[in-house]
Protein backbone atom coordinates (compact mmCIF):
# COMPACT_ATOMS: atom_id res chain seq x y z
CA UNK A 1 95.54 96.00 96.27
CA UNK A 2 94.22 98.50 94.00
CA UNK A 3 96.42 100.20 91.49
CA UNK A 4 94.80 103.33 91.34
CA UNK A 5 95.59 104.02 95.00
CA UNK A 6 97.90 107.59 94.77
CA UNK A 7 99.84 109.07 97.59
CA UNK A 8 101.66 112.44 97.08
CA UNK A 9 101.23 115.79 97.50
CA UNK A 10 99.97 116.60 94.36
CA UNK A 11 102.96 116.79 92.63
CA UNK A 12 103.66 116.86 88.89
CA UNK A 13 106.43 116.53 86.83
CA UNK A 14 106.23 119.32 85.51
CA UNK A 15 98.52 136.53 93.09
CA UNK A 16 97.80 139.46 95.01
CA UNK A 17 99.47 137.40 98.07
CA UNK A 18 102.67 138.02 96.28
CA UNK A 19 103.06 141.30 96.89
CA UNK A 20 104.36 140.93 100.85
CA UNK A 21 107.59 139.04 99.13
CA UNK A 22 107.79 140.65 95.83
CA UNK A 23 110.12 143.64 95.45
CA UNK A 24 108.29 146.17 93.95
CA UNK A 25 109.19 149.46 92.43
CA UNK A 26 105.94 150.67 91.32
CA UNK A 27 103.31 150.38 94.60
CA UNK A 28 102.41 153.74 94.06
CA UNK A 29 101.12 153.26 90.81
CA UNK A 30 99.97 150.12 91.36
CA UNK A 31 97.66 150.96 94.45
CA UNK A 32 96.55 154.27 92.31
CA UNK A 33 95.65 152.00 89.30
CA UNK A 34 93.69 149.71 91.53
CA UNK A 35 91.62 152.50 93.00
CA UNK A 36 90.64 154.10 89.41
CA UNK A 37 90.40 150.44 88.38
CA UNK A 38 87.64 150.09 90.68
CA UNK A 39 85.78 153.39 90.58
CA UNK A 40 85.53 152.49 86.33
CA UNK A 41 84.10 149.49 87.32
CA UNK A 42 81.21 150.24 89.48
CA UNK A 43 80.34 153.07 86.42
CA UNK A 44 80.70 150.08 84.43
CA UNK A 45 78.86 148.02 86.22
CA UNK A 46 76.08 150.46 87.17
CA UNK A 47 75.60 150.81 83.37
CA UNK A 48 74.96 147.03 82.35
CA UNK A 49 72.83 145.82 85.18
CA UNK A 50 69.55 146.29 83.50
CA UNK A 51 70.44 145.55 80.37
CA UNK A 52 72.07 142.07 81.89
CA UNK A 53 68.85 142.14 83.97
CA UNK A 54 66.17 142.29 80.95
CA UNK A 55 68.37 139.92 79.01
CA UNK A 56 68.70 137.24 81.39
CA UNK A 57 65.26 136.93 81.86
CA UNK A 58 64.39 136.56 78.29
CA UNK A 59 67.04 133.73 78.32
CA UNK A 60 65.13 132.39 81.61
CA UNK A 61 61.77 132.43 79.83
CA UNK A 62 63.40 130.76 76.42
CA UNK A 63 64.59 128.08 79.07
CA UNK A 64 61.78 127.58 81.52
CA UNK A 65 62.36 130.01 84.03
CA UNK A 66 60.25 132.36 86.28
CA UNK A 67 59.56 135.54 84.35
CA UNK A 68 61.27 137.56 86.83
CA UNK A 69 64.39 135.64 86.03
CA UNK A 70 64.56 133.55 88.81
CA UNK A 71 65.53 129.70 88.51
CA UNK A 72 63.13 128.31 90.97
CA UNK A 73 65.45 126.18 92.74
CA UNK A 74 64.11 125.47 96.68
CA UNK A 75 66.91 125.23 99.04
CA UNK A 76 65.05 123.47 101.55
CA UNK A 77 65.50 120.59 99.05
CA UNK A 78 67.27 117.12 100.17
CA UNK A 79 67.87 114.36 97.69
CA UNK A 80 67.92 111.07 99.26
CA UNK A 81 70.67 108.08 98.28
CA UNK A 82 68.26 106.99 95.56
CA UNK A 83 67.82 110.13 94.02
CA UNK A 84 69.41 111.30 91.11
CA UNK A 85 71.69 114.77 91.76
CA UNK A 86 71.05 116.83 88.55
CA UNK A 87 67.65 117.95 89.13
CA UNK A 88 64.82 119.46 86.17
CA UNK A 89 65.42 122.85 88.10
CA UNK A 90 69.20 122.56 87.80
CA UNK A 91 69.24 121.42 84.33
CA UNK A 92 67.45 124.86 83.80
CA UNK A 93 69.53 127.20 85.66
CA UNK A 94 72.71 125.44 83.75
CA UNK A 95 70.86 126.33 80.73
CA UNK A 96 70.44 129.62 81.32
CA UNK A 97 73.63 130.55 82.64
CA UNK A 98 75.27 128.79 79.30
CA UNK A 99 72.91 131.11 77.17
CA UNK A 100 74.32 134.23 78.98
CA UNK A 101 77.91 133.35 78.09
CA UNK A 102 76.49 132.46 74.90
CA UNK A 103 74.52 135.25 73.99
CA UNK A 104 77.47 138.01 74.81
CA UNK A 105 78.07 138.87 78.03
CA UNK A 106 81.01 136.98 78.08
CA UNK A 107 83.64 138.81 76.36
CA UNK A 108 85.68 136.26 74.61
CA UNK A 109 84.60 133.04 72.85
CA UNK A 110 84.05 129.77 75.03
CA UNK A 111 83.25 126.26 73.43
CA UNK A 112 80.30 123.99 75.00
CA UNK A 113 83.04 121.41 75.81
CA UNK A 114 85.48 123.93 77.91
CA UNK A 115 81.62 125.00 79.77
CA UNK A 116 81.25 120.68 80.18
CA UNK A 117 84.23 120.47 81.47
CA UNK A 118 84.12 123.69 84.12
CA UNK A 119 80.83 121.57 85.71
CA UNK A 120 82.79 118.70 86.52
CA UNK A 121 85.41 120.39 87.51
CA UNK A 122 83.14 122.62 90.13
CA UNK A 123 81.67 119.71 91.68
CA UNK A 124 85.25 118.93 92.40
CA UNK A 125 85.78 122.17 93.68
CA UNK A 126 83.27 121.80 95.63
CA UNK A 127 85.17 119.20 98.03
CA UNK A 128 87.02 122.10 99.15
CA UNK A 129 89.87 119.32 98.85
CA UNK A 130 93.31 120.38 96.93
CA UNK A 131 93.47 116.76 95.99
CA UNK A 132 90.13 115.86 94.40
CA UNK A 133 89.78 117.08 90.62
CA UNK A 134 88.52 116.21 87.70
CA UNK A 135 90.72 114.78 84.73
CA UNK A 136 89.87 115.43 80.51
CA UNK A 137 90.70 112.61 78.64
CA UNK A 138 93.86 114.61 77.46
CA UNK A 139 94.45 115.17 81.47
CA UNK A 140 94.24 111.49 82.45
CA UNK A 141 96.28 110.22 79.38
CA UNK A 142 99.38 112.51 80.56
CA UNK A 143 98.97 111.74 84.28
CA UNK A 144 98.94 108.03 83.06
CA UNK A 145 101.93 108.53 81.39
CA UNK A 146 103.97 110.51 83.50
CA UNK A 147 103.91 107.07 85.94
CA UNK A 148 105.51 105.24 83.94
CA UNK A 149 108.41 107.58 84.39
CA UNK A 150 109.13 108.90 80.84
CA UNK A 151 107.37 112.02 79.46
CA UNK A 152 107.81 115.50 77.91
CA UNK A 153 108.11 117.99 80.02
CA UNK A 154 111.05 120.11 81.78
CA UNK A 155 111.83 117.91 84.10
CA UNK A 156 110.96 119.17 87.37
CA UNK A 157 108.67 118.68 90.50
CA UNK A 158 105.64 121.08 91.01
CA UNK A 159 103.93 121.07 94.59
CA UNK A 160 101.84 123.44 95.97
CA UNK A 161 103.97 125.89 98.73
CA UNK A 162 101.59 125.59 102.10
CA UNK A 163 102.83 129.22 103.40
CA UNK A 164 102.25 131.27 99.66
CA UNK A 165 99.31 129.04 97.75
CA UNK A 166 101.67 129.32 95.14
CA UNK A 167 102.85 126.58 92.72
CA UNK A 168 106.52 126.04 93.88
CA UNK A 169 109.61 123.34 92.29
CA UNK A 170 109.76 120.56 94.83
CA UNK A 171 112.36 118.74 93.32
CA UNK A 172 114.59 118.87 89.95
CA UNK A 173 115.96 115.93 88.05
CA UNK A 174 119.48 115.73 86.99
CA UNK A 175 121.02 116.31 84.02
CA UNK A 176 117.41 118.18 83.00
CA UNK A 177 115.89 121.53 80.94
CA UNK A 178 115.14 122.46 84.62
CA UNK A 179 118.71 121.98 86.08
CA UNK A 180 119.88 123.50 82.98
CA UNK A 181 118.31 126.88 83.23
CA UNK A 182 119.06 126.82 87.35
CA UNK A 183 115.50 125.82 88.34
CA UNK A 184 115.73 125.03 92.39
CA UNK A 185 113.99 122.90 94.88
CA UNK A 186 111.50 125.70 96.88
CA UNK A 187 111.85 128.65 93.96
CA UNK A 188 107.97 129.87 94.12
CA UNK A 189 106.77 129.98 90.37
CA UNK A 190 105.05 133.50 90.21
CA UNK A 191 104.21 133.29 86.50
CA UNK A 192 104.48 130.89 83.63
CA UNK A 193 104.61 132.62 79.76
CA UNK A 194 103.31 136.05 81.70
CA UNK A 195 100.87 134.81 83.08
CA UNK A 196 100.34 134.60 87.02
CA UNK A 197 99.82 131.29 88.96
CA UNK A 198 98.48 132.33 91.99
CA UNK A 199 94.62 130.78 91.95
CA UNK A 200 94.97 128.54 89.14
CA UNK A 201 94.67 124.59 90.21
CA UNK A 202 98.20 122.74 90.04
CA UNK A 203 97.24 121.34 87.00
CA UNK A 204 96.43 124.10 85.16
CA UNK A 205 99.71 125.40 85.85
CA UNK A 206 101.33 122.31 84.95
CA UNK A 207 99.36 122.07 81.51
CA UNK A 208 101.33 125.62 80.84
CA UNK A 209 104.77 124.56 82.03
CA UNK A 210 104.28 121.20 79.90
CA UNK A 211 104.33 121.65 75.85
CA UNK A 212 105.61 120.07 72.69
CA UNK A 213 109.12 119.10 72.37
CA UNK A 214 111.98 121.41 71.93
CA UNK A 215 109.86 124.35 72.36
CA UNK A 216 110.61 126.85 75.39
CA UNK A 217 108.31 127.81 78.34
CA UNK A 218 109.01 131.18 80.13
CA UNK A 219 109.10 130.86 84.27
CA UNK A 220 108.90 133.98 86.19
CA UNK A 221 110.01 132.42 89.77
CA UNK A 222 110.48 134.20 93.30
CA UNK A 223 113.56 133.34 94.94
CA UNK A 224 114.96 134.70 98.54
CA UNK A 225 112.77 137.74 97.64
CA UNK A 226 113.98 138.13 94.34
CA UNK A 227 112.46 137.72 90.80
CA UNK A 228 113.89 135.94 88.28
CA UNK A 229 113.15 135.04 85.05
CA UNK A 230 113.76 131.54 83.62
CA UNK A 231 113.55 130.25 79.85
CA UNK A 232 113.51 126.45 79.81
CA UNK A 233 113.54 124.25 76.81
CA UNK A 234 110.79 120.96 76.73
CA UNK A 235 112.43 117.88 76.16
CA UNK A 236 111.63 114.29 76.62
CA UNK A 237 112.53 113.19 80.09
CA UNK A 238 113.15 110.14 81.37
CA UNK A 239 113.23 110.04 85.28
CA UNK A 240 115.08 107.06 86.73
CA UNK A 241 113.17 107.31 90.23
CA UNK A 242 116.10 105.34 92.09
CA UNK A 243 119.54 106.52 91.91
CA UNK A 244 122.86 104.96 93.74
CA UNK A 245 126.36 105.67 95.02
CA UNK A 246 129.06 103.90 97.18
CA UNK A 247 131.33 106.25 99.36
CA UNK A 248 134.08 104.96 101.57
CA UNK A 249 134.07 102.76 104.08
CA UNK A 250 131.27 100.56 102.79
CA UNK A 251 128.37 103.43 102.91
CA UNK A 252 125.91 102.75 100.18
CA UNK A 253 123.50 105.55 99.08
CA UNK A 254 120.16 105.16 97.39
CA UNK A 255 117.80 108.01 96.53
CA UNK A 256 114.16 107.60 95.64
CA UNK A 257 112.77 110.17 93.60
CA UNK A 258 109.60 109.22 93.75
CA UNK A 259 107.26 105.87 94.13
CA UNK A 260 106.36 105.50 90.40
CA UNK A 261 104.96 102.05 88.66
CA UNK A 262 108.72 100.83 87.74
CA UNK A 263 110.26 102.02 90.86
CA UNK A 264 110.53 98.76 92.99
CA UNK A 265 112.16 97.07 90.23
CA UNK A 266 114.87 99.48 90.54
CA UNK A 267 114.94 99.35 93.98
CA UNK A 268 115.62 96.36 93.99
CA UNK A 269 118.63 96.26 91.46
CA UNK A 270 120.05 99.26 93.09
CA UNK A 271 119.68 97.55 96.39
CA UNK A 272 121.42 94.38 94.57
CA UNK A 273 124.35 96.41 93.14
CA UNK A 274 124.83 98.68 96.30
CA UNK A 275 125.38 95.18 98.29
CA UNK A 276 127.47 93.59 95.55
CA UNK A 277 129.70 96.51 96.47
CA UNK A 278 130.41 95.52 99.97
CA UNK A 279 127.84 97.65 101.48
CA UNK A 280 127.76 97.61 105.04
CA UNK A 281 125.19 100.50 105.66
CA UNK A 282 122.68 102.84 103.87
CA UNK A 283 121.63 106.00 103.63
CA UNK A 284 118.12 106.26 102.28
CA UNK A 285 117.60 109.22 100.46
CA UNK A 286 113.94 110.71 100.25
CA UNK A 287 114.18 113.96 100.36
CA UNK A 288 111.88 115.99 97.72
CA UNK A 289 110.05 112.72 97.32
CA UNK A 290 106.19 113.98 96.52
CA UNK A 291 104.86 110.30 96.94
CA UNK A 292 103.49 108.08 93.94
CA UNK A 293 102.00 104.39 94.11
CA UNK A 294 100.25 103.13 97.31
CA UNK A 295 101.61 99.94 96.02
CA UNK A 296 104.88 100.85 94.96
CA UNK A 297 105.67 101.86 98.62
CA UNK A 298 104.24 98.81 100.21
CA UNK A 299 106.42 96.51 98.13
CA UNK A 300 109.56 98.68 98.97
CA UNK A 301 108.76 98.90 102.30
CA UNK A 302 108.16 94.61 102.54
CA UNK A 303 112.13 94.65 101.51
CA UNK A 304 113.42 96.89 104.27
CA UNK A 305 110.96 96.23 107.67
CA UNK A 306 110.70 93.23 110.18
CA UNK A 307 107.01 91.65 110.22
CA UNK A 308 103.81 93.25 111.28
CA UNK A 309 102.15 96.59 109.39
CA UNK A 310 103.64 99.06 107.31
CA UNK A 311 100.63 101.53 107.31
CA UNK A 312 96.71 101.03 107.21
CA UNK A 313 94.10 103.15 106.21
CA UNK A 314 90.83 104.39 107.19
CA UNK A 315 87.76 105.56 105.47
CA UNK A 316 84.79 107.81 106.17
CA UNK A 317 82.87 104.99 107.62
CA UNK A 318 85.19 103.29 109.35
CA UNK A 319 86.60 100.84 107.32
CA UNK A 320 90.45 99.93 107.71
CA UNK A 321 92.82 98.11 105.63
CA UNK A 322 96.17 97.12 106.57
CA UNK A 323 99.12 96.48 104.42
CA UNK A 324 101.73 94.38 106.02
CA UNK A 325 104.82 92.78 105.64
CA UNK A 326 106.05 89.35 106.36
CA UNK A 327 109.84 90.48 107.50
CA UNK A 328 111.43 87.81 105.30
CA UNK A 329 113.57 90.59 103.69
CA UNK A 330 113.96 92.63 106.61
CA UNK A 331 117.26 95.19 106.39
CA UNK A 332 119.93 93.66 108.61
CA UNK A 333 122.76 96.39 108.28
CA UNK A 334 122.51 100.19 109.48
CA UNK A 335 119.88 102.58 107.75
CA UNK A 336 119.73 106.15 107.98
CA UNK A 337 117.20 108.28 106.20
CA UNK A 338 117.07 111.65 104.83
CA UNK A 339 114.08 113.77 104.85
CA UNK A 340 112.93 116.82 103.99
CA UNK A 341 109.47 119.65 103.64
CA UNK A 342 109.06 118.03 100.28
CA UNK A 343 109.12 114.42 101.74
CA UNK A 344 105.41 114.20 101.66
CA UNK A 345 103.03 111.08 101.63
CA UNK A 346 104.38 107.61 100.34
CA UNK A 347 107.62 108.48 101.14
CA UNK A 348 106.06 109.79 104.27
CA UNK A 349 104.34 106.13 104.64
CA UNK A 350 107.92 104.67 104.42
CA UNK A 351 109.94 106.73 106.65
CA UNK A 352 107.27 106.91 109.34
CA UNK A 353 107.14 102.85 109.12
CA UNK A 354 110.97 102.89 109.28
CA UNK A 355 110.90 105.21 112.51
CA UNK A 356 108.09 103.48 114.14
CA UNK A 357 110.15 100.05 113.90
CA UNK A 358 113.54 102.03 114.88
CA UNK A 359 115.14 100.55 112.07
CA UNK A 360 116.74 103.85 110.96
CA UNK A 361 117.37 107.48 111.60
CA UNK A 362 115.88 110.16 110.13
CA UNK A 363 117.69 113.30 109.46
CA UNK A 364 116.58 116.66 107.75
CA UNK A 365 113.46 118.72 108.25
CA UNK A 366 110.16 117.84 109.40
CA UNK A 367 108.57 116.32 106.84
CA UNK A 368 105.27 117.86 104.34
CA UNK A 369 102.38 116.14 106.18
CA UNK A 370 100.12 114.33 103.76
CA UNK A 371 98.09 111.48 105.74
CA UNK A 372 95.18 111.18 103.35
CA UNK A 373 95.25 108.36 100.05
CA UNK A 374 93.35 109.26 96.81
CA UNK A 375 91.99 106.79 94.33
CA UNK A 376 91.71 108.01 90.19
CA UNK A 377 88.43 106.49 89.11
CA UNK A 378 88.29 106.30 85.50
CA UNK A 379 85.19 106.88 83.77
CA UNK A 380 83.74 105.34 80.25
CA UNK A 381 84.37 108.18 78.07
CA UNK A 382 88.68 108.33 78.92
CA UNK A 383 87.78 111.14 81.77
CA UNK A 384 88.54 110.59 85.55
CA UNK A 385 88.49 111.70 88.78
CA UNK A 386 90.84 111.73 91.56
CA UNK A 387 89.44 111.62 94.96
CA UNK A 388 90.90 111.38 98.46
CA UNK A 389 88.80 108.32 99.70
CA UNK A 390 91.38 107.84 103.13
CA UNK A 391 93.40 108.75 105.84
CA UNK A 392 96.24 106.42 106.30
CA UNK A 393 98.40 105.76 109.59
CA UNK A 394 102.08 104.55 110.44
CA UNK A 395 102.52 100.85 112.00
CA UNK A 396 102.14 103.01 115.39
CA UNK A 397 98.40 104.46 114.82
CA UNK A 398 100.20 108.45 113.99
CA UNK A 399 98.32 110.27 112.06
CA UNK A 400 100.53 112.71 110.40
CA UNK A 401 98.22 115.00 107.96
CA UNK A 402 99.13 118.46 108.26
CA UNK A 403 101.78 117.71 111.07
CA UNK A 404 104.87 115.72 109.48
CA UNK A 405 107.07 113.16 110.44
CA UNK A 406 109.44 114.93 112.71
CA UNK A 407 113.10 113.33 111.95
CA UNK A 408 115.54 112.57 115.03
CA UNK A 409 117.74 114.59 114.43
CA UNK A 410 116.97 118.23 112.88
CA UNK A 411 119.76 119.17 109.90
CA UNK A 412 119.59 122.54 107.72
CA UNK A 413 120.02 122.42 104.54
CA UNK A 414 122.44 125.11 103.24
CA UNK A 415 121.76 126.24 100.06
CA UNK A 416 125.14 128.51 99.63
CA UNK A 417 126.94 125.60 100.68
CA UNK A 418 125.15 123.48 98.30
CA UNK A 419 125.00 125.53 95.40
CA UNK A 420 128.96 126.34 95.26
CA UNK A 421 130.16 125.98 91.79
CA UNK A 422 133.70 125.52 92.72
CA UNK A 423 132.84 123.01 95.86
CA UNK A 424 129.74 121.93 96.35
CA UNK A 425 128.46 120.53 99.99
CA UNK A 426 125.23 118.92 101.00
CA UNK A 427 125.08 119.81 104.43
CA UNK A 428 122.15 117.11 105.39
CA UNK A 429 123.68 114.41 103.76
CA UNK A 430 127.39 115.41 105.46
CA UNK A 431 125.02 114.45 108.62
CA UNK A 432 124.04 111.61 107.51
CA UNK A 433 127.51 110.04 106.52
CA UNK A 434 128.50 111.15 110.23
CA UNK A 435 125.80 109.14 112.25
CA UNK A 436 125.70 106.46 109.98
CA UNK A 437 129.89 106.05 110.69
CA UNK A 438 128.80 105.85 114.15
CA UNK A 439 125.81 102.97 114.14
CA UNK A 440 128.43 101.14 111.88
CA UNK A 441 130.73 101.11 114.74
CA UNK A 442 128.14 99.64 117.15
């Protein structure tokens, strides 16, 4: 299978739609400033047209243009399969517009390869897909890196928040920058060093939050309707994507943080040590899990089911592939798994398979609802591109993009409760130590 096959919901390690959930003391002035705002502009505006006008058509001439400064590009054109998609006329028009940034109507200084890289990243855009984009060398080294599961960083989760657009923590790692400064799972990041999120690709925002070590990022984030500002300090990060813990009465716990490159391994070991223990049942802990390796899950997945399919995917044409598992290593003690709005993807993949084969209960919330696979294509010059190439499907043919895994049983999760200093309580995974008492029973 290939390696370069990603499922999550792009997540990374680490607005005018604000203003219905942002407190605001100054709408009056704001709403005022707007108006005059736009009334300079159309003066503004009205002013530069024809000297924009009689400039950009010298810069069409210089280039090959009409003399009325049109490009000359027919829209009634349709390249075939064997054509090439950069045309003479579109070569032209790039031109041109590059020699009007260049030539000072764009206000601030822009380098050829920043203008290289904003093509590639438009045809991207293009998709209309918040999964496709484009990757600089730079990009694709760090998202390279950040699979291996060390990196610099704050050490945090970013997803995009479905309801706001906005850039939101998905999950925090322990003992991290981010649990240090009281970064939460769901707090809506409004602005990063003053500067607002709301538009700006996942990435992008990520490239801010990200920096050199022991330097500081500043995090505006929106919280229960409140603002709050956060300073975090960078540091290297190392993020152990399986963690484990035996409570009483033989229950074994095992969270997966996410489905990274050395994640089965310690599966596996923490599966190993759990049972050297004297577990007797598990609770399988995937909540704020944004996804990772097609792979990764597959294998994991091969150590918990009975035989048949763990998921198979589909492609534009057609095409399926199935993954499946041989159920030599099937689970043979009680399994319950948590779940959550930030359970999205591969560790949707796995807790769909797990439901579809009834070999565990979910408990939480219904899950994020990302059915579709991507595949990072590297290119000869250290760029790449992700692109979603599939949908993928549980063992029972759901297709769950945009819906979710609903668990079987519903649980809150009560963040007063939770975040008690003096005594802290996990309210979902209270649940989950209750039903999993009972199937022990049985």
């Amino acid at each position: 299978m290939d390696q370069n096959q990603y499922l999550d919901m792009d997540s990374y390690r680490t607005g005018n739609q604000t203003a219905s959930f942002m407190k605001r003391k100054d709408n009056g002035a704001f709403w005022g400033g707007l108006v005059l705002g736009m009334v300079g502009t159309l003066i503004i505006t009205g002013l530069l047209v024809l000297a924009f006008w009689n400039a950009g058509k010298a810069a069409m001439q210089k280039n090959g243009g009409g003399s009325d400064g049109s490009v000359g590009i027919s829209s009634s054109k349709k390249k075939t399969k064997d054509q090439d998609f950069v045309t003479e006329e579109m070569i032209t028009k790039i031109n041109y517009i590059a020699n009007l940034i260049h030539e000072g109507f764009f206000l601030d200084e822009v380098s050829d390869e920043d203008l290289e890289n904003g093509i590639y990243e438009g045809l991207m855009n293009a998709l209309n897909d918040p999964y496709s984009e484009y990757y600089t060398k730079a990009e694709f080294e760090e998202i390279m890196q950040s699979s291996s599961g060390i990196y610099y960083g704050i050490g945090a989760y970013v997803s995009i928040d479905n309801e706001t657009n906005l850039p939101k923590i998905s999950g925090v790692f322990k003992n991290s920058p981010a649990e240090e400064a009281g970064l939460r799972t769901d707090d809506l990041i409004y602005m990063v060093n003053g500067e607002q999120t709301y538009g700006k690709s996942l990435s992008d925002v990520v490239a801010k939050i990200r920096g050199e070590e022991n330097t500081t990022v500043n995090i505006t984030i929106v919280r229960d309707s409140e603002q709050l500002e956060k300073t975090v300090m960078r540091r290297r990060v190392e993020n152990p994507t399986v963690n484990t813990e035996m409570y009483e009465n033989g229950m074994g716990y095992l969270q997966i943080t996410e489905f990274d490159d050395v994640t089965t391994t310690q599966f596996l070991e923490g599966m190993e040590s759990l049972y050297q223990s004297g577990m007797q049942g598990l609770i399988l802990d995937l909540r704020a899990n944004p996804g990772g390796n097609l792979s990764t899950v597959v294998q994991i997945a091969q150590n918990l089911l009975p035989e048949g399919l763990v998921v198979y995917t589909e492609d534009k044409n057609g095409n399926r592939k199935d993954y499946k598992c041989k159920g030599d290593k099937e689970i043979q003690i009680p399994m319950v798994v948590l779940v959550d709005s930030n359970s999205a993807s591969a560790a949707e993949i796995l807790s769909g398979a797990i439901q579809d084969y009834k070999k565990g209960t979910l408990i939480g919330k219904t899950t994020y609802g990302k059915g579709i696979v991507q595949s990072i294509i590297p290119s000869a010059d250290g760029t790449a591109v992700k692109i979603t190439v599939s949908g993928y499907f549980t063992p029972n043919g759901r297709n769950i993009h945009k819906i979710g895994i609903e668990p079987d049983i519903d649980c809150d999760f009560d963040g007063t409760l939770y975040y008690n200093v003096e005594n802290p309580v996990d309210t979902q995974l209270e649940k989950a130590k209750e039903v999993l008492a009972d199937l022990m029973k049985k």
